[in-house]
Protein backbone atom coordinates (compact mmCIF):
# COMPACT_ATOMS: atom_id res chain seq x y z
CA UNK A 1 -1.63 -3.07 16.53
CA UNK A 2 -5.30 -3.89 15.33
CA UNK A 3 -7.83 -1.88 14.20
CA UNK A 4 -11.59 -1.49 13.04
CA UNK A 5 -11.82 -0.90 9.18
CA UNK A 6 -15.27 0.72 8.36
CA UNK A 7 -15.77 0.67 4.37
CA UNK A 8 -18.83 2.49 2.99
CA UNK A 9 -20.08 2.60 -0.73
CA UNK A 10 -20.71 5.35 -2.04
CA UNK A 11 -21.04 7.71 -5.02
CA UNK A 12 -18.72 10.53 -6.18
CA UNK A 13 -20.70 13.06 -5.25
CA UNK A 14 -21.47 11.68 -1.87
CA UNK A 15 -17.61 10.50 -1.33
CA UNK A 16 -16.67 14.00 0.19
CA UNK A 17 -19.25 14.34 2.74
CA UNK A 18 -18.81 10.84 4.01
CA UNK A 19 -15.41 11.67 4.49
CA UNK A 20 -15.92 14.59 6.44
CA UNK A 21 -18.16 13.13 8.72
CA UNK A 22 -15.79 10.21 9.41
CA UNK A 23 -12.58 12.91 9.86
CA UNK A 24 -14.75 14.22 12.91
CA UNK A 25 -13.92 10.72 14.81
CA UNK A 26 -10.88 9.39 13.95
CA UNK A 27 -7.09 10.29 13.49
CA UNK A 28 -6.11 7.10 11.95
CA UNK A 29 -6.74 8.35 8.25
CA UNK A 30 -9.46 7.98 5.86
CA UNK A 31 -8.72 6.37 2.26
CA UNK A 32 -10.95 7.46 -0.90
CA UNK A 33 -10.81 4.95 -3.77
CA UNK A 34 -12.99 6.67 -6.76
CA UNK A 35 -12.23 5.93 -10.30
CA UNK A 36 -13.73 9.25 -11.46
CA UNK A 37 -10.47 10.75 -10.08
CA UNK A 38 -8.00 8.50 -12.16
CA UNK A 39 -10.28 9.39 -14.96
CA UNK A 40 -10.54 13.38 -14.35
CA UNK A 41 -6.67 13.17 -14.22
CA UNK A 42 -6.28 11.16 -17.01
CA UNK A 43 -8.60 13.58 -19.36
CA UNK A 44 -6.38 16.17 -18.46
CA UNK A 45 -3.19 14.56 -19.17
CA UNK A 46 -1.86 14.72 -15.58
CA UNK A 47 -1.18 11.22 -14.70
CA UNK A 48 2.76 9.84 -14.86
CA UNK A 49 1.34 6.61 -15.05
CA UNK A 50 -0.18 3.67 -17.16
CA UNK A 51 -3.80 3.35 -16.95
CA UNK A 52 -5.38 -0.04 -17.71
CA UNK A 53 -8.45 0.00 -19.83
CA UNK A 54 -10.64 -2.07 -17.64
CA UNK A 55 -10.16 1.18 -15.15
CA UNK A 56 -11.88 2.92 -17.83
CA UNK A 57 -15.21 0.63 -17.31
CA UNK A 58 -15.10 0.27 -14.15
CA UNK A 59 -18.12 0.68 -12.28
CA UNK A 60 -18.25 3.64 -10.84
CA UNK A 61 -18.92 2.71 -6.82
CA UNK A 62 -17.20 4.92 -4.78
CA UNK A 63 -15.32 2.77 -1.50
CA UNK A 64 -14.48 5.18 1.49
CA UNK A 65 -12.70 3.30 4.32
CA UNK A 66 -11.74 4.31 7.45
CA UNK A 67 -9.99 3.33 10.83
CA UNK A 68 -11.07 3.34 14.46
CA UNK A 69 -8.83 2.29 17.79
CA UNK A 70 -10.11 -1.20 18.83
CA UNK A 71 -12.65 -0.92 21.87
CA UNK A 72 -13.50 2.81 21.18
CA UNK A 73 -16.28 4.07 20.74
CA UNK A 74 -15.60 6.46 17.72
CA UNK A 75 -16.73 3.63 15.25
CA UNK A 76 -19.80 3.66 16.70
CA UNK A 77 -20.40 7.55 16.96
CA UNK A 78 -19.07 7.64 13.57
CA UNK A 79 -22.02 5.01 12.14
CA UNK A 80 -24.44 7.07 13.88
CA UNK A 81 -23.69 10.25 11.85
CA UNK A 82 -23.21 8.61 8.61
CA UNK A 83 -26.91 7.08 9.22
CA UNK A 84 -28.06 10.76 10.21
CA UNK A 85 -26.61 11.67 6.78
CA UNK A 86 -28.27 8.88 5.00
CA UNK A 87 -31.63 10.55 5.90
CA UNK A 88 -30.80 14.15 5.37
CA UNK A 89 -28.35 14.63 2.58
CA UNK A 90 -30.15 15.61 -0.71
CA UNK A 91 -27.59 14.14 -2.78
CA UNK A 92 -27.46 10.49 -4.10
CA UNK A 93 -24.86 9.12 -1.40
CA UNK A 94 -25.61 5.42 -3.29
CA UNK A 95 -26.21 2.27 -0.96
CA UNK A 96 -24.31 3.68 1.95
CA UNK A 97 -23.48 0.16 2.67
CA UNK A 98 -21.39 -0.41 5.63
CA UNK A 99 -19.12 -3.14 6.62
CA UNK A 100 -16.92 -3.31 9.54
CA UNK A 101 -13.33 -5.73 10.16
CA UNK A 102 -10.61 -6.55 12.45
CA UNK A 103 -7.47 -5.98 10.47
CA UNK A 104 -3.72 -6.18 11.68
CA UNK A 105 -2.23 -3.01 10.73
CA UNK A 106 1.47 -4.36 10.69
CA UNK A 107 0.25 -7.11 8.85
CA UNK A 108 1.41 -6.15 4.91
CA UNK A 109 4.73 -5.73 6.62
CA UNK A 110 4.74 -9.17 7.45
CA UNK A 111 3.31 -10.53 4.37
CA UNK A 112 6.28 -8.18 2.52
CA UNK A 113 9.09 -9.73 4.62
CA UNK A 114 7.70 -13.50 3.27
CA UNK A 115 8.67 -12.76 -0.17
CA UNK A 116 11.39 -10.63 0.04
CA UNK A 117 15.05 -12.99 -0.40
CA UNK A 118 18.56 -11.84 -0.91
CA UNK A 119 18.36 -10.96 -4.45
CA UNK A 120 21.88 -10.64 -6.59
CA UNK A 121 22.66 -8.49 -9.14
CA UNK A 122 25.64 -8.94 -10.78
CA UNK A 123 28.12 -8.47 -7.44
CA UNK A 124 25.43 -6.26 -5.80
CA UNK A 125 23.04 -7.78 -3.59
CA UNK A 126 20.10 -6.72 -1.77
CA UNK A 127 19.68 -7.88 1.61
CA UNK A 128 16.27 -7.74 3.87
CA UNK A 129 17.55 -5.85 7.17
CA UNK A 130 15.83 -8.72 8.72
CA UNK A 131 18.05 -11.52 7.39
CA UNK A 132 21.05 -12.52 8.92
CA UNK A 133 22.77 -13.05 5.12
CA UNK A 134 26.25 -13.91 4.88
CA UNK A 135 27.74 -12.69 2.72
CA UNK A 136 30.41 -14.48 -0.28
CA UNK A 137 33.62 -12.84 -1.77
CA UNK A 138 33.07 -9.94 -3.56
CA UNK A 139 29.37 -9.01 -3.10
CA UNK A 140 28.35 -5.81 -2.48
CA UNK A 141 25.54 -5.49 -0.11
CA UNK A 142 22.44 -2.62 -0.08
CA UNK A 143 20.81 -3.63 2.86
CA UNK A 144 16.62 -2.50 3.10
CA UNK A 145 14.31 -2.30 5.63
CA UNK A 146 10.48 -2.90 4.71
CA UNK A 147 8.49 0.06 3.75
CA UNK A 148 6.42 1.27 1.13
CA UNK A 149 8.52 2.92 -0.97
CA UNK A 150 9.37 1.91 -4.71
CA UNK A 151 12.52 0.15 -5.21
CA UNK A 152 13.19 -3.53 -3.86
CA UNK A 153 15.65 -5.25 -6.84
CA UNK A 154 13.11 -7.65 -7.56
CA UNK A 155 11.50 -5.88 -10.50
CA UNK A 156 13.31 -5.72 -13.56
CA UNK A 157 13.67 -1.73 -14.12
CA UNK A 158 15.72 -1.30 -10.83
CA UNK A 159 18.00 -4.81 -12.01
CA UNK A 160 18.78 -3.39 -14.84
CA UNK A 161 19.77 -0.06 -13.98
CA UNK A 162 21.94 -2.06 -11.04
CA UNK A 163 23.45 -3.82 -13.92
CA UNK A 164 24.20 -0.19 -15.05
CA UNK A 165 25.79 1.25 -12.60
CA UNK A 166 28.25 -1.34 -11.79
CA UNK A 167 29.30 -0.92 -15.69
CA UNK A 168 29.79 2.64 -15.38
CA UNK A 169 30.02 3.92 -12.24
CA UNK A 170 33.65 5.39 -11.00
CA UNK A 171 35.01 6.76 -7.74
CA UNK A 172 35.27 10.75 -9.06
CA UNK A 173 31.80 10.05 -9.88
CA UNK A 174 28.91 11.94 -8.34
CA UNK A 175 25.45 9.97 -8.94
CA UNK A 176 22.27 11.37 -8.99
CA UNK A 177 19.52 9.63 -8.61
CA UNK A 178 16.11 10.47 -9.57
CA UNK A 179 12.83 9.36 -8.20
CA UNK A 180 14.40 7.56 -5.62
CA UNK A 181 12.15 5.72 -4.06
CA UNK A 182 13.52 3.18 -1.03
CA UNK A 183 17.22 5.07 -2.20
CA UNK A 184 18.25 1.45 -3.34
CA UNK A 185 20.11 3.06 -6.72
CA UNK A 186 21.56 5.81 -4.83
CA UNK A 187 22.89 3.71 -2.24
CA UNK A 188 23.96 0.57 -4.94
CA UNK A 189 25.93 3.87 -6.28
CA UNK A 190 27.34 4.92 -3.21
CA UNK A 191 28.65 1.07 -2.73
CA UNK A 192 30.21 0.79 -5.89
CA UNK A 193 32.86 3.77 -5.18
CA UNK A 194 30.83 7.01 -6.13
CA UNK A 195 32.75 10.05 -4.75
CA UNK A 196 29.27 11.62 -3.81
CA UNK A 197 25.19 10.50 -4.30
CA UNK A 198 22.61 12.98 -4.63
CA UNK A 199 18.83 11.58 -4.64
CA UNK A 200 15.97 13.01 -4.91
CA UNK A 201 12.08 12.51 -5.18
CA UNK A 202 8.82 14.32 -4.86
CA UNK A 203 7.19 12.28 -2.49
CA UNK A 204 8.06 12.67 0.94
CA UNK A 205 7.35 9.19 1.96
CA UNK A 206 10.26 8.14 -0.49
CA UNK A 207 12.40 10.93 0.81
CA UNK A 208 12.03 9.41 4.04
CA UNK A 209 12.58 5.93 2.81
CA UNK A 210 15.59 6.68 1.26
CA UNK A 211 16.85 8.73 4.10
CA UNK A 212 16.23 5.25 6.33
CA UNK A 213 17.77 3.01 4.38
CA UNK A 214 20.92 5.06 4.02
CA UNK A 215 21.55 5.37 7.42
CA UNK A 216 21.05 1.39 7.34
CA UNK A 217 23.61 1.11 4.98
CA UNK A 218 26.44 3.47 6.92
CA UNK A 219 25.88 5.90 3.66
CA UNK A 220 27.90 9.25 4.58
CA UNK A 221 28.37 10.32 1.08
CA UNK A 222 24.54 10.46 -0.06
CA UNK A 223 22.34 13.28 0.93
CA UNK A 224 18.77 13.08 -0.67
CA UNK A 225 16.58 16.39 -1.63
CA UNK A 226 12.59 16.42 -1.33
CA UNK A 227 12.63 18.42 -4.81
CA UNK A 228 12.34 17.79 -8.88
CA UNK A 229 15.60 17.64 -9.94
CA UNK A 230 15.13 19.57 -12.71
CA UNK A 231 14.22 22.59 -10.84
CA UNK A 232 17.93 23.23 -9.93
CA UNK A 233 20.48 23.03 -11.88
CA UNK A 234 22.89 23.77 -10.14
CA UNK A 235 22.55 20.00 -8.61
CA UNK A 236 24.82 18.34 -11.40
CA UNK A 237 26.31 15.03 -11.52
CA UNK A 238 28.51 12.56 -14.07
CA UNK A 239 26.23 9.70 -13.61
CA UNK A 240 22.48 9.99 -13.74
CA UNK A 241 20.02 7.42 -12.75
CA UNK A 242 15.97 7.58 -13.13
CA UNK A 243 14.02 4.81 -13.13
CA UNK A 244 10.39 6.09 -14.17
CA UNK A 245 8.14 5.65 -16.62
CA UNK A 246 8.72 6.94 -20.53
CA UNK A 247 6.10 9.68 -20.29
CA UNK A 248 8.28 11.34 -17.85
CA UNK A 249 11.40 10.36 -19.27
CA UNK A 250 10.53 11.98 -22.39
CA UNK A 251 9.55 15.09 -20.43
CA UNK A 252 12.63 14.80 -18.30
CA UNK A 253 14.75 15.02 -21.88
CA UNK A 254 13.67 18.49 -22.37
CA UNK A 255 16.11 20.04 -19.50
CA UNK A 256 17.92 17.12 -17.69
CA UNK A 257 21.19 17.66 -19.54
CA UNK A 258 21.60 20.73 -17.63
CA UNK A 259 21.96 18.57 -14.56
CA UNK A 260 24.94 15.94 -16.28
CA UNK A 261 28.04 17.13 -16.37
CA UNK A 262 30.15 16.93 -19.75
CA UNK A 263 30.85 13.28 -21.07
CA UNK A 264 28.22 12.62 -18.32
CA UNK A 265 26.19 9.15 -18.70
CA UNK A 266 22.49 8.99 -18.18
CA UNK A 267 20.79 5.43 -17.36
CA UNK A 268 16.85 5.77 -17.91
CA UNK A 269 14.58 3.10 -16.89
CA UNK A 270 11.10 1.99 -16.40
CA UNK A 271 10.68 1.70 -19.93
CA UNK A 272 7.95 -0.38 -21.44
CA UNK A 273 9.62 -2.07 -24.74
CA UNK A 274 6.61 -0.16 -26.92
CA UNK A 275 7.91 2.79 -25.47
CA UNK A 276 11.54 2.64 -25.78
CA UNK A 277 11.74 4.05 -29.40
CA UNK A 278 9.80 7.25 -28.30
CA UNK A 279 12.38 7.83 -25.27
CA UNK A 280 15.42 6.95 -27.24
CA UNK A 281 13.89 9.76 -29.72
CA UNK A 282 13.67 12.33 -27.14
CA UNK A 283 17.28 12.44 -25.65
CA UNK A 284 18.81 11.88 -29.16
CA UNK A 285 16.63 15.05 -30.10
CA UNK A 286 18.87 17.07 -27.45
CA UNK A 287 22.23 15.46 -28.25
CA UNK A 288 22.52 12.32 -26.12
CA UNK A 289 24.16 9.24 -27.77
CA UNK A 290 22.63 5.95 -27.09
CA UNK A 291 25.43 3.78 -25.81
CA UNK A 292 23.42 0.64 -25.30
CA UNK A 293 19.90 -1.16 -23.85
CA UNK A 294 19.07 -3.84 -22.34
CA UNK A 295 15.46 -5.61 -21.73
CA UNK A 296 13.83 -7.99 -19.77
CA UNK A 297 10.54 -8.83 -20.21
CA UNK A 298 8.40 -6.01 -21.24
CA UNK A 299 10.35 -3.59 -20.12
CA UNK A 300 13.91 -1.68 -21.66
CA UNK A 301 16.44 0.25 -20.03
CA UNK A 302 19.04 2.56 -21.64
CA UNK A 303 22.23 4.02 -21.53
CA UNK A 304 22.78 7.21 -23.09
CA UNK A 305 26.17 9.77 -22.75
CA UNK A 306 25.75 13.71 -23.13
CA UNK A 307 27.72 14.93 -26.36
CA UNK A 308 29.78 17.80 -26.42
C-alpha cells in the first residue's frame, strides 16, 4: 500500500506541538527524529547503545514525518493547521519546511528480501521463508520471515553465538535466550536438541517476532516472555545465550547467575573487541570461568561456565 509522507523541520522545542497537530489527522503514526533526545539520554547514562561522535555535532534540526492515506484529504487539513501554527505559536518552530512524497510502505520489505540468502553456519542454516532452499545432508534449518526485528545470521555476533550453541548445546538442556530479537538463537537452540527454550526480550515488537518465526519453524518446545530476564529467577536454564552489547553485559553479570543452573554455560555476545576485556572482567568478578572466545571483525564473543 502507498502513502503520503509529510516531513517538516523543525526545532526541539517546536517538535511536540507539530506532532500534536499532525496526531489530530492521521492514524498511520508520526516519527520524531531529534538528536537532543539521544543526547539527553546519553547525559544521563541511559542509553544501551554506542553513540557515534558525529551524533554529538550534529546539527540540531528537528525532522517530524508523518503519514496520510493516498487521495485523502487529511494531508491537506493537516498542512492547513501546521500553517495556522506557523503564525500563532510564540515559540521558534524553525523553518517549518514542508515536503510531501509517494512512498511504498511494503517497500523496505522488499528491498530486505534482495539481500537476504541462505546463510550457513556451521550445519545450521538460515533460510528466507520466501526461498524454496533445498536443503543438503545434515543441515539444520531456522527458517525467518522478514521483519524488523534484530537477528538475521548475517552479522557476526549472532554467527558466532550459532557457532556456540552447536558446541555446547545438549538435549537435557534448557536454553535461554536473552534479547531475542527475530528468536533466531532460541530457535537455532531448539533445532539442535534442547529439551526446552525460553526467550525473552523487552520489546514487544521482538516478542512478536520471535513468537512468528517459531511457529514458522514448527517450534513446540520454545515459549518466549515479554520480560527482563533478570527480574525472575525462578526462569533458570543450563545454557544461556545474550547477544547485546558489553554495557549491558556487564550489568547483566551482576545477577544473571541466578538464572544458570550449576555447571551452566553462558555465551555473551555483541561484544566490541575494545570491550571484551571489561566483560570478561565482570563475570570472572562473580565466579564465571572463561572457557573460550572467538572474534570476527571488530567484534568478540565468549563462552563462560558458572563455578561451583
Amino acid at each position: 500500500m502507498n502513502f503520503n509522507e509529510l516531513t517538516i523541520y523543525t526545532t526541539h522545542l517546536g517538535s511536540e506541538l507539530v506532532s500534536d497537530v499532525l496526531w489530530q489527522h492521521t492514524e498511520l503514526g508520526v516519527v520524531i527524529s531529534d538528536v537532543e533526545d539521544v543526547l539527553a539520554l546519553h547525559k544521563q547514562g541511559k542509553t544501551w547503545d554506542y553513540i557515534d561522535n558525529e551524533v554529538l555535532e550534529r546539527d540540531k534540526t528537528v525532522i517530524v514525518k508523518a503519514y496520510f492515506p493516498i487521495d485523502d484529504e487529511s494531508l491537506k487539513n493537516a498542512k492547513a493547521d501546521l500553517l495556522k501554527l506557523t503564525q500563532f505559536a510564540e515559540l521558534d518552530l524553525g523553518s517549518m519546511e514542508m515536503i510531501v512524497r509517494e512512498i511504498d510502505g511494503d517497500l523496505w520489505r522488499e528491498k530486505w528480501k534482495e539481500h537476504f540468502k541462505p546463510i550457513h553456519i556451521g550445519k545450521i542454516v538460515i533460510v528466507p521463508e520466501w526461498i524454496d532452499y533445498k536443503l543438503e545432508n545434515g543441515e539444520i534449518p531456522v527458517y525467518l520471515d522478514s521483519n524488523m526485528a534484530f537477528g538475521t545470521g548475517e552479522h557476526e555476533t549472532t554467527s558466532m553465538c550459532i557457532e556456540y550453541l552447536q558446541e555446547v548445546v545438549r538435549d537435557s538442556d534448557v536454553v535461554l535466550d536473552v534479547g531475542s530479537g527475530s528468536g533466531i538463537l532460541g530457535i537455532a537452540a531448539s533445532k539442535l536438541g534442547a529439551k526446552k527454550v525460553i526467550m525473552t526480550d523487552i520489546d514487544e515488537c521482538a516478542v512478536k517476532s520471535s513468537n512468528h518465526n517459531a511457529k514458522l519453524n514448527k517450534i513446540d518446545n520454545a515459549t518466549v516472555l515479554f520480560k527482563n530476564l533478570l527480574d525472575d529467577n525462578t526462569v533458570k536454564g543450563n545454557v544461556i545465550v545474550a547477544n547485546i552489547m558489553a554495557e549491558v553485559l556487564i550489568y547483566f553479570s551482576q545477577k544473571i547467575g541466578d538464572n544458570l543452573l550449576e555447571k551452566g554455560k553462558i555465551i555473551l555476545s555483541g561484544i566490541l573487541n575494545d570491550r571484551c576485556s571489561a566483560v570478561i572482567s565482570a563475570y570472572e568478578s562473580k565466579g564465571f570461568k572463561l572457557i573460550s572466545k572467538k572474534s570476527k571483525g571488530e567484534w568478540s564473543a565468549l563462552l563462560l561456565e558458572k563455578g561451583e
